[in-house]
Every structure is written in structure tokens, then in C-alpha cells.
PDB file of N, CA and C in Angstrom:
ATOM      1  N   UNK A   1      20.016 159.164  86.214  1.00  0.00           N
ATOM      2  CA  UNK A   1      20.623 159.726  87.401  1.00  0.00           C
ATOM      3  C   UNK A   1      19.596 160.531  88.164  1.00  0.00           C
ATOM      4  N   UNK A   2      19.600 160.394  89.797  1.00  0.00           N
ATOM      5  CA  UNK A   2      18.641 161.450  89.864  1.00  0.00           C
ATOM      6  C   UNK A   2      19.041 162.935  89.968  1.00  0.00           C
ATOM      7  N   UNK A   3      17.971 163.279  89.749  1.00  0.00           N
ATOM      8  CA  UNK A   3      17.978 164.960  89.889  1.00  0.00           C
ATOM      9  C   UNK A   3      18.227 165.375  88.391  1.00  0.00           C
ATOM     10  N   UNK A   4      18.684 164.377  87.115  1.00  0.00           N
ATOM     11  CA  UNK A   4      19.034 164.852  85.887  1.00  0.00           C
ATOM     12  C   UNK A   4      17.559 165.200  84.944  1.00  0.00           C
ATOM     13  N   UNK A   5      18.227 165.996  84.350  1.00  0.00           N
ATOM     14  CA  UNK A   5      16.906 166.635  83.405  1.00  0.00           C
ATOM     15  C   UNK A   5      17.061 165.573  82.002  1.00  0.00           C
ATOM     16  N   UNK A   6      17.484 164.807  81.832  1.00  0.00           N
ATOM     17  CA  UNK A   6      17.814 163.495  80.959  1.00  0.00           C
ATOM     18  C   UNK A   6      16.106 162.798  80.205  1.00  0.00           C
ATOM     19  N   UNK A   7      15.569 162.905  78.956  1.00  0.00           N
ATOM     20  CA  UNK A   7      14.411 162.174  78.951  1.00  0.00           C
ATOM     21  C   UNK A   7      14.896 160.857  78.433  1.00  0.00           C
ATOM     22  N   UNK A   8      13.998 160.290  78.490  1.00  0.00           N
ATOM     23  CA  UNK A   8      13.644 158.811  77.989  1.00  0.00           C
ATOM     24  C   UNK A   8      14.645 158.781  76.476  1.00  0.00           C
ATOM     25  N   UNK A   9      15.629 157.626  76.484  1.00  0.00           N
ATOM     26  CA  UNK A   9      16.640 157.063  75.265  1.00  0.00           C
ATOM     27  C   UNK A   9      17.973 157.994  74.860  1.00  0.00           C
ATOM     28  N   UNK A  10      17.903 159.177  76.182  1.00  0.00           N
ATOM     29  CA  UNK A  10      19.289 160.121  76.031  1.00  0.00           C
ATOM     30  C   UNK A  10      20.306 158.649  76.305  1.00  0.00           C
ATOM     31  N   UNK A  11      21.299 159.277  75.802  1.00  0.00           N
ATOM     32  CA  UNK A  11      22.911 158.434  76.072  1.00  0.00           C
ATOM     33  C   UNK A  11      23.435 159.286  76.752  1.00  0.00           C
ATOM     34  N   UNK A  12      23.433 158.345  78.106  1.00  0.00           N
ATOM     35  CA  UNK A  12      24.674 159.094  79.074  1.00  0.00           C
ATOM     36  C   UNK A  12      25.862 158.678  79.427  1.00  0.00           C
ATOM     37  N   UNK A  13      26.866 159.531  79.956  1.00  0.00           N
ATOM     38  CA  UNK A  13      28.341 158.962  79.595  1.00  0.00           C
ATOM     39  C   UNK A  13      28.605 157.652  79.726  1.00  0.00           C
ATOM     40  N   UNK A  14      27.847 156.654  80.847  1.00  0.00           N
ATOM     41  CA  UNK A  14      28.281 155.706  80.732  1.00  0.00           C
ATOM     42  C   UNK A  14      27.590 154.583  79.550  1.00  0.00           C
ATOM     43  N   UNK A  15      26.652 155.199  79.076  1.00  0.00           N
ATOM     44  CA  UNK A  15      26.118 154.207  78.058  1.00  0.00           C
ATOM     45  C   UNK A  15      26.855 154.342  76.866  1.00  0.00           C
ATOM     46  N   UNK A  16      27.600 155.549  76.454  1.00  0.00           N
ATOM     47  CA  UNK A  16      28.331 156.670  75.124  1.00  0.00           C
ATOM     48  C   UNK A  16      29.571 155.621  75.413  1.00  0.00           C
ATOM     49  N   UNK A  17      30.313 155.157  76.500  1.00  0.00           N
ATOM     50  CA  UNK A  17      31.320 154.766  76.760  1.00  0.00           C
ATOM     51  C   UNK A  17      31.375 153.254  76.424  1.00  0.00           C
ATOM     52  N   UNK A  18      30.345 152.250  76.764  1.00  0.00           N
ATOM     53  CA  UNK A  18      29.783 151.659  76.009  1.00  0.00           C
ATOM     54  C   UNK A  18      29.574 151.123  74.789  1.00  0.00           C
ATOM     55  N   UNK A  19      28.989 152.003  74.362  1.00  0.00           N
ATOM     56  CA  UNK A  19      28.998 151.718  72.912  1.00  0.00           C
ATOM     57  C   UNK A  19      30.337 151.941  72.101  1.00  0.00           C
ATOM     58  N   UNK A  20      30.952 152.894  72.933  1.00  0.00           N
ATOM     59  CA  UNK A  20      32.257 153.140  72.142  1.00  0.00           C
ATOM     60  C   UNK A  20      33.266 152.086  72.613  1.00  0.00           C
ATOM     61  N   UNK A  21      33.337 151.245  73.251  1.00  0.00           N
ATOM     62  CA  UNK A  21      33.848 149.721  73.324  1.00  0.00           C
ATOM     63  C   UNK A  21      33.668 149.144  72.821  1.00  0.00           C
ATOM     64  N   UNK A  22      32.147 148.588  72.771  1.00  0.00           N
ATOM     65  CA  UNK A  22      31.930 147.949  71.624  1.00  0.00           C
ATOM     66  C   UNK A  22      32.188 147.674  70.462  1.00  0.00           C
ATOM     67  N   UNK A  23      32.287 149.588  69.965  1.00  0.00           N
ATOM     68  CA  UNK A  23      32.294 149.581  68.141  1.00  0.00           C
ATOM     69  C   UNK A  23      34.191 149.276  68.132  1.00  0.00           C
ATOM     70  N   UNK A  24      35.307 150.057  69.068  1.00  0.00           N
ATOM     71  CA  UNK A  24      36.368 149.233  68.956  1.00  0.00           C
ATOM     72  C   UNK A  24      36.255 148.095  69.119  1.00  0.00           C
ATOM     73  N   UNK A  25      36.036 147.238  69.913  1.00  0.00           N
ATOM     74  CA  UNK A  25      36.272 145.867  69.795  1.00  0.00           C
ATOM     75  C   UNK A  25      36.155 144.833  68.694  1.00  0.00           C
ATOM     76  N   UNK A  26      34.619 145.564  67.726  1.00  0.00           N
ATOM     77  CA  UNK A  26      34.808 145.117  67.057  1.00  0.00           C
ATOM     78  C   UNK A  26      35.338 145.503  65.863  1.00  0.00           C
ATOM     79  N   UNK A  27      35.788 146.805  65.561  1.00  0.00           N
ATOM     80  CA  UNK A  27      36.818 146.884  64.332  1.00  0.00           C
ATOM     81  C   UNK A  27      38.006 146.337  64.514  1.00  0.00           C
ATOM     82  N   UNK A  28      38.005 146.306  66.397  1.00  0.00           N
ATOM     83  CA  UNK A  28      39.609 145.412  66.514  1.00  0.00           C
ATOM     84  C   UNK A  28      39.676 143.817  65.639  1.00  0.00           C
ATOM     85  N   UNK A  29      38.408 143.041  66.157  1.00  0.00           N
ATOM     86  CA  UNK A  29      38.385 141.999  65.602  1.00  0.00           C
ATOM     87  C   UNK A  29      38.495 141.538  63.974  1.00  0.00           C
ATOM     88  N   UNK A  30      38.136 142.840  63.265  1.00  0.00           N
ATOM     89  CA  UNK A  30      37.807 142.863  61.848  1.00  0.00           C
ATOM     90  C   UNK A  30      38.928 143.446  61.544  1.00  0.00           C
ATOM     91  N   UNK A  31      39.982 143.559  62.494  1.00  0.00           N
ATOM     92  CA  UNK A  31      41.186 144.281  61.962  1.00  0.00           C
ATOM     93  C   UNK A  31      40.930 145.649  60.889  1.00  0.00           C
ATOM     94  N   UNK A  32      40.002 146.479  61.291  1.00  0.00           N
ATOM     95  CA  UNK A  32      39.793 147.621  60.989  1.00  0.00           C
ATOM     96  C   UNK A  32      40.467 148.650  61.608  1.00  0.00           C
ATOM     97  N   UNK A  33      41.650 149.876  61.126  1.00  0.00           N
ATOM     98  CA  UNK A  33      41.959 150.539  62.112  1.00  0.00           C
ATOM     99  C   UNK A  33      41.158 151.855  61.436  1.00  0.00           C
ATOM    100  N   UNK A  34      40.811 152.634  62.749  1.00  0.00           N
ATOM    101  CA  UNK A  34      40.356 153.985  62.036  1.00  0.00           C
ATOM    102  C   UNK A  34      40.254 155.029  63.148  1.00  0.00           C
ATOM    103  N   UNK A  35      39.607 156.075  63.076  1.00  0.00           N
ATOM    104  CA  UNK A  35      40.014 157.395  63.888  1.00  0.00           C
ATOM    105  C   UNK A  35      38.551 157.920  63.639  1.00  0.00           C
ATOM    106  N   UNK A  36      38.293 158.092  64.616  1.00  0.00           N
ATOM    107  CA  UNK A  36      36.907 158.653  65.318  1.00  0.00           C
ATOM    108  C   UNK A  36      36.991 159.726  66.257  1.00  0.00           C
ATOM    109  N   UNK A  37      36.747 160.896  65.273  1.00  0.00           N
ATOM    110  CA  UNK A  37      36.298 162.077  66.515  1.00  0.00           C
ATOM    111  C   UNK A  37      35.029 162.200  66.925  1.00  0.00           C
ATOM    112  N   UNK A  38      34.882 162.632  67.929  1.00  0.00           N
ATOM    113  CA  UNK A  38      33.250 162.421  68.502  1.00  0.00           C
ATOM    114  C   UNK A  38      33.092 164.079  68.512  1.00  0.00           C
ATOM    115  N   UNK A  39      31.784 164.728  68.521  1.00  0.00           N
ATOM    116  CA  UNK A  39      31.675 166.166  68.300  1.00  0.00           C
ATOM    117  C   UNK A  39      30.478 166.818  68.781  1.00  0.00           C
ATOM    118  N   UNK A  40      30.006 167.689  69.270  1.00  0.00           N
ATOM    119  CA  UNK A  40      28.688 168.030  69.695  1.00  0.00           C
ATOM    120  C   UNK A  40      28.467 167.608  71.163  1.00  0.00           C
ATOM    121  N   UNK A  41      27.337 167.441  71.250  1.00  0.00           N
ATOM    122  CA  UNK A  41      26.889 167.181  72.437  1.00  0.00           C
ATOM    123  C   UNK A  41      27.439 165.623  73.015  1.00  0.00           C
ATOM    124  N   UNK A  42      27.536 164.539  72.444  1.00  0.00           N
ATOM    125  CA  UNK A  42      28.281 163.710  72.898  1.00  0.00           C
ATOM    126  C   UNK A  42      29.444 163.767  73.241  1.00  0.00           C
ATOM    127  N   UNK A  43      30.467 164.536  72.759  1.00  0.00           N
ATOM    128  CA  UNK A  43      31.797 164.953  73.121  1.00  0.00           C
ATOM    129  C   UNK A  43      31.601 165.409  74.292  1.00  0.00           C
ATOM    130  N   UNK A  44      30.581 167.127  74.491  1.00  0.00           N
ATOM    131  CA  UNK A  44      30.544 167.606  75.645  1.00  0.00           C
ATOM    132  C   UNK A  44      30.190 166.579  76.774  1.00  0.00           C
ATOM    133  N   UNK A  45      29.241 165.719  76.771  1.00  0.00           N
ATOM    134  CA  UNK A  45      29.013 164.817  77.617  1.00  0.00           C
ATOM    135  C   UNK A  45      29.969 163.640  77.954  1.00  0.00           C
ATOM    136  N   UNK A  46      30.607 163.709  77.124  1.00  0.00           N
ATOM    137  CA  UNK A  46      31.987 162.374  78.027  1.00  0.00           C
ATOM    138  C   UNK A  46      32.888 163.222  78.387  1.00  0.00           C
ATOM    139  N   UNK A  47      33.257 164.391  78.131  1.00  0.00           N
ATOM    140  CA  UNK A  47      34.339 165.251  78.620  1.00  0.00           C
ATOM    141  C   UNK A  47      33.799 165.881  80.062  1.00  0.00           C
ATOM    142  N   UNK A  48      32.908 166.455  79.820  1.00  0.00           N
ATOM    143  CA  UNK A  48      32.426 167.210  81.173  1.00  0.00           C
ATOM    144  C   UNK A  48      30.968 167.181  82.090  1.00  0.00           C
ATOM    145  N   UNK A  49      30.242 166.498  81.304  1.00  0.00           N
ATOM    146  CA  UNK A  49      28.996 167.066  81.900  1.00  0.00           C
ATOM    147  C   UNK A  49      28.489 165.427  82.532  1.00  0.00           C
ATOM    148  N   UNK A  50      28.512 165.020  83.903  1.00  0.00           N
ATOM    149  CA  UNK A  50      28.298 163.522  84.108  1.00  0.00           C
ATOM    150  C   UNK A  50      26.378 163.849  84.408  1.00  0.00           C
ATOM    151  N   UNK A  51      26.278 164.676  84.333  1.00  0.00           N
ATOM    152  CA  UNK A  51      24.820 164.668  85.112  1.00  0.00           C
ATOM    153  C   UNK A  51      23.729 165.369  83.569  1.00  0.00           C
ATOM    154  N   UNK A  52      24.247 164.966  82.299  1.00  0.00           N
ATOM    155  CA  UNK A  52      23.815 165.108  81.225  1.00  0.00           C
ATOM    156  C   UNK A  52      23.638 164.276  79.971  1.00  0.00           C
ATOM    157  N   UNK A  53      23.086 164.437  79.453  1.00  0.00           N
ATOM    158  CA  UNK A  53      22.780 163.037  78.375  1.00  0.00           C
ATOM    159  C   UNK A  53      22.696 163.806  76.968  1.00  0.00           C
ATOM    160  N   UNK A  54      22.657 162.954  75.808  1.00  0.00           N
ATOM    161  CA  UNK A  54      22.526 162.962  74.161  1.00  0.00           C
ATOM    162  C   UNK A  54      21.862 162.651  73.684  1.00  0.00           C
ATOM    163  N   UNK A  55      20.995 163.079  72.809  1.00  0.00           N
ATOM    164  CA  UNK A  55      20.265 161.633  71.865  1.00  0.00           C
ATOM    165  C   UNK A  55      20.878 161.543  70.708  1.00  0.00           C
ATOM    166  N   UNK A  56      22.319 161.731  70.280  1.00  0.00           N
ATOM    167  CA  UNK A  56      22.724 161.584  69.343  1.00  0.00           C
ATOM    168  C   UNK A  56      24.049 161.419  69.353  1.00  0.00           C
ATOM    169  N   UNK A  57      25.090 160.955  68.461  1.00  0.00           N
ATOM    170  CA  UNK A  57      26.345 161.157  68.219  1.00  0.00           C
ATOM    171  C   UNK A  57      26.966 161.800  66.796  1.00  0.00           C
ATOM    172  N   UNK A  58      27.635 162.960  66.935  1.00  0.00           N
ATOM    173  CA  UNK A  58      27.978 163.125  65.917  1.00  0.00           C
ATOM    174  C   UNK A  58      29.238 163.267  65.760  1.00  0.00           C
ATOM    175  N   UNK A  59      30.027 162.694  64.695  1.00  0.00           N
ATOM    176  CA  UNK A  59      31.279 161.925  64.990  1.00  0.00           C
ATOM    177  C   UNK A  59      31.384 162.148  62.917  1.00  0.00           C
ATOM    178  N   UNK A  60      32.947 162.219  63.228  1.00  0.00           N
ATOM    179  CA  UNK A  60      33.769 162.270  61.802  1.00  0.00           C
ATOM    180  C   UNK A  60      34.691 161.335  62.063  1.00  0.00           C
ATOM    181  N   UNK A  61      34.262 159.814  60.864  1.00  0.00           N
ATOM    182  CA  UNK A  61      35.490 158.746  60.449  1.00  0.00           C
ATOM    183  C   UNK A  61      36.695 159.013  59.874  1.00  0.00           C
ATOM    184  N   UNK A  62      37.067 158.242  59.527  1.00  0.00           N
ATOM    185  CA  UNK A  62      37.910 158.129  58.691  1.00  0.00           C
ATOM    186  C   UNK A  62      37.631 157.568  57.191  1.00  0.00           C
ATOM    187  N   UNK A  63      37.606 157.483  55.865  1.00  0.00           N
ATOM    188  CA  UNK A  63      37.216 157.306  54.649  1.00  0.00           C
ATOM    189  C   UNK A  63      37.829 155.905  54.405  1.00  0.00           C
ATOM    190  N   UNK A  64      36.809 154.891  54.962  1.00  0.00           N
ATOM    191  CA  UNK A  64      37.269 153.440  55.383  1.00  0.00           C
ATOM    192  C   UNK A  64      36.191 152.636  55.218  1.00  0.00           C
ATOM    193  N   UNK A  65      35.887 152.226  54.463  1.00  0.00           N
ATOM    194  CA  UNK A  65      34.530 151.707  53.550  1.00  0.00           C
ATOM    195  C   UNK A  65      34.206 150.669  54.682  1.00  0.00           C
ATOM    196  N   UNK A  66      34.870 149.885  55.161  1.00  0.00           N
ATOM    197  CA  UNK A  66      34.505 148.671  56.483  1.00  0.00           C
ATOM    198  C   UNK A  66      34.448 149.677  57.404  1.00  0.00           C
ATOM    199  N   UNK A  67      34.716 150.659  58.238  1.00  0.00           N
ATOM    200  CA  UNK A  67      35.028 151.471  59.053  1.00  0.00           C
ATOM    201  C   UNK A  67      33.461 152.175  58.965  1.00  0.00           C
ATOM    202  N   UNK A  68      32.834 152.791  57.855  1.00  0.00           N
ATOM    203  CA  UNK A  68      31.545 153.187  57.551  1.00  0.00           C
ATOM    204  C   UNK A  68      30.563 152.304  57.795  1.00  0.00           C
ATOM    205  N   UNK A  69      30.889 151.242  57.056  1.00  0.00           N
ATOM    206  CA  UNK A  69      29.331 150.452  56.998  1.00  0.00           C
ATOM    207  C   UNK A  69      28.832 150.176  58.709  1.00  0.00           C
ATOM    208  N   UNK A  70      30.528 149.542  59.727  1.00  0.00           N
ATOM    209  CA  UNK A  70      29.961 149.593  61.051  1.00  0.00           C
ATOM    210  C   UNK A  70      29.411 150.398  61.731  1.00  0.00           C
ATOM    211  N   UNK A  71      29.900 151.972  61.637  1.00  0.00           N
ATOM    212  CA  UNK A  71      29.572 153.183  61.823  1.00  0.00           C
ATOM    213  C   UNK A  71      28.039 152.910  61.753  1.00  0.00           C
ATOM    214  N   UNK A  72      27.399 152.793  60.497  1.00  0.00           N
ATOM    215  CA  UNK A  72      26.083 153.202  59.748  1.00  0.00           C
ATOM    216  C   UNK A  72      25.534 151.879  60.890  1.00  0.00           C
ATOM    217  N   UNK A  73      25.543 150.803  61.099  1.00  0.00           N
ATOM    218  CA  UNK A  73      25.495 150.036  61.829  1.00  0.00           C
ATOM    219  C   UNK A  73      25.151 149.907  62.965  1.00  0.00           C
ATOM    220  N   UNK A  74      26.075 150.227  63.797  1.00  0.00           N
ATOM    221  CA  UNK A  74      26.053 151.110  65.509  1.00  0.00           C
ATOM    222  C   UNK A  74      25.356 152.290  65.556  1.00  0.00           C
ATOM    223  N   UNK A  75      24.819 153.228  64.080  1.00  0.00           N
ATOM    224  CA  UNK A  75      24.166 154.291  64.631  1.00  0.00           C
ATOM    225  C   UNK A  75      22.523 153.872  64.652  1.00  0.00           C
ATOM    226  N   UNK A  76      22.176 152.505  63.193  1.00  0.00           N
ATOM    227  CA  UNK A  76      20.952 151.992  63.575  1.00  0.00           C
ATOM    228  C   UNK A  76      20.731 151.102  65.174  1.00  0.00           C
ATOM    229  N   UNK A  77      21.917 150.932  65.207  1.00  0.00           N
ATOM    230  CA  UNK A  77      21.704 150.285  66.800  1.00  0.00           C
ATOM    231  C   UNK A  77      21.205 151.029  67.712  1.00  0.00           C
ATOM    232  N   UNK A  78      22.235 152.389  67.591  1.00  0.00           N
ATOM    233  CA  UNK A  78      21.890 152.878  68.883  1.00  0.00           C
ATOM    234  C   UNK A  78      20.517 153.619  68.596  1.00  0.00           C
ATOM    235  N   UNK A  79      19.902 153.987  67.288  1.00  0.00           N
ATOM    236  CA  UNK A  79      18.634 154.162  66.965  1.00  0.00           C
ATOM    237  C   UNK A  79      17.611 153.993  67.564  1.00  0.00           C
ATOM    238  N   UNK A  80      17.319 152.531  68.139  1.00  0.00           N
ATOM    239  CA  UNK A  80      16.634 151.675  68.486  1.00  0.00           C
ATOM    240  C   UNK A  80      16.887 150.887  69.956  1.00  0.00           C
ATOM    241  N   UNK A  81      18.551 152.160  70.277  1.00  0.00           N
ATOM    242  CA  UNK A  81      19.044 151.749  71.778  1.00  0.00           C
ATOM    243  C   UNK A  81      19.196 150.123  72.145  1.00  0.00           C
ATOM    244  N   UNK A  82      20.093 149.607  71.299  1.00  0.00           N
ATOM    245  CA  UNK A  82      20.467 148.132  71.632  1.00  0.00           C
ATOM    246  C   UNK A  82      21.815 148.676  70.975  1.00  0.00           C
ATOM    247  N   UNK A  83      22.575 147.795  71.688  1.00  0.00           N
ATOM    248  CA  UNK A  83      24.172 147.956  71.933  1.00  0.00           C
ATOM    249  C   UNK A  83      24.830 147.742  70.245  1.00  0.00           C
ATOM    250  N   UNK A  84      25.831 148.355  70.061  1.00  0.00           N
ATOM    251  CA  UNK A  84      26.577 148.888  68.731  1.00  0.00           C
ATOM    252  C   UNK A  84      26.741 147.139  68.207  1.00  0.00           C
TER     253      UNK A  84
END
């Protein structure tokens, strides 16, 4: 965005939003249901701040062994910034 103080591989809301499609879609497909709170600075950034970014997500599952491994999954993804 311009004018943002954002460096190089932050996640900004619309990329956070993103990925968080993704990772439903596909627990939808795997018929995984589970509950994801998002926490920290990614929370603050999809709730309020559009002109701010993350380099991280920190987020509490649910105790869902398929639900984890995608988790662990989407976070090497977004590691390496290619989609969940």
C-alpha cells in the first residue's frame, strides 16, 4: 500500500484473508470441522488496521489431529509466502 511502513513478506489484510479461504476450503473439502482463533498482530490487522501488515499468525486450533497437520502446513506455506 502506499504510504505503509509494511517491509518485504508482511501479510496484509488482504493476503491474511486469503489464506484464510484457502485453509477453510480446504478442511471443507476434507470434511474437517474446526475453530480457529486468530490472535496478536494478525487479529489486530484484519480487525482494524488496513494500512498495516504481519509477519506472522498466531492462532489457537482446535485438538484435531487433521485440523493440525494442515495448520503446520499453511504455516510452512506461508513461511515461504506461497498460498496455504
Amino acid at each position: 500500500m502506499p504510504g505503509s511502513r509494511n517491509l518485504p513478506g508482511a501479510l496484509d489484510r488482504d493476503t491474511l484473508r486469503q489464506l484464510f479461504e484457502e485453509l477453510a476450503d480446504e478442511l471443507a473439502r476434507a470434511r474437517v470441522r474446526a475453530c480457529i482463533c486468530i490472535i496478536g498482530g494478525a487479529a489486530m490487522t484484519m480487525a482494524h488496521r488496513r494500512d498495516r501488515a504481519t509477519h506472522g499468525v498466531d492462532a489457537r486450533t482446535t485438538a484435531n489431529r487433521p485440523c493440525s497437520r494442515r495448520s503446520e502446513r499453511s504455516q510452512s506455506a506461508t513461511d515461504c509466502r506461497l498460498p496455504g
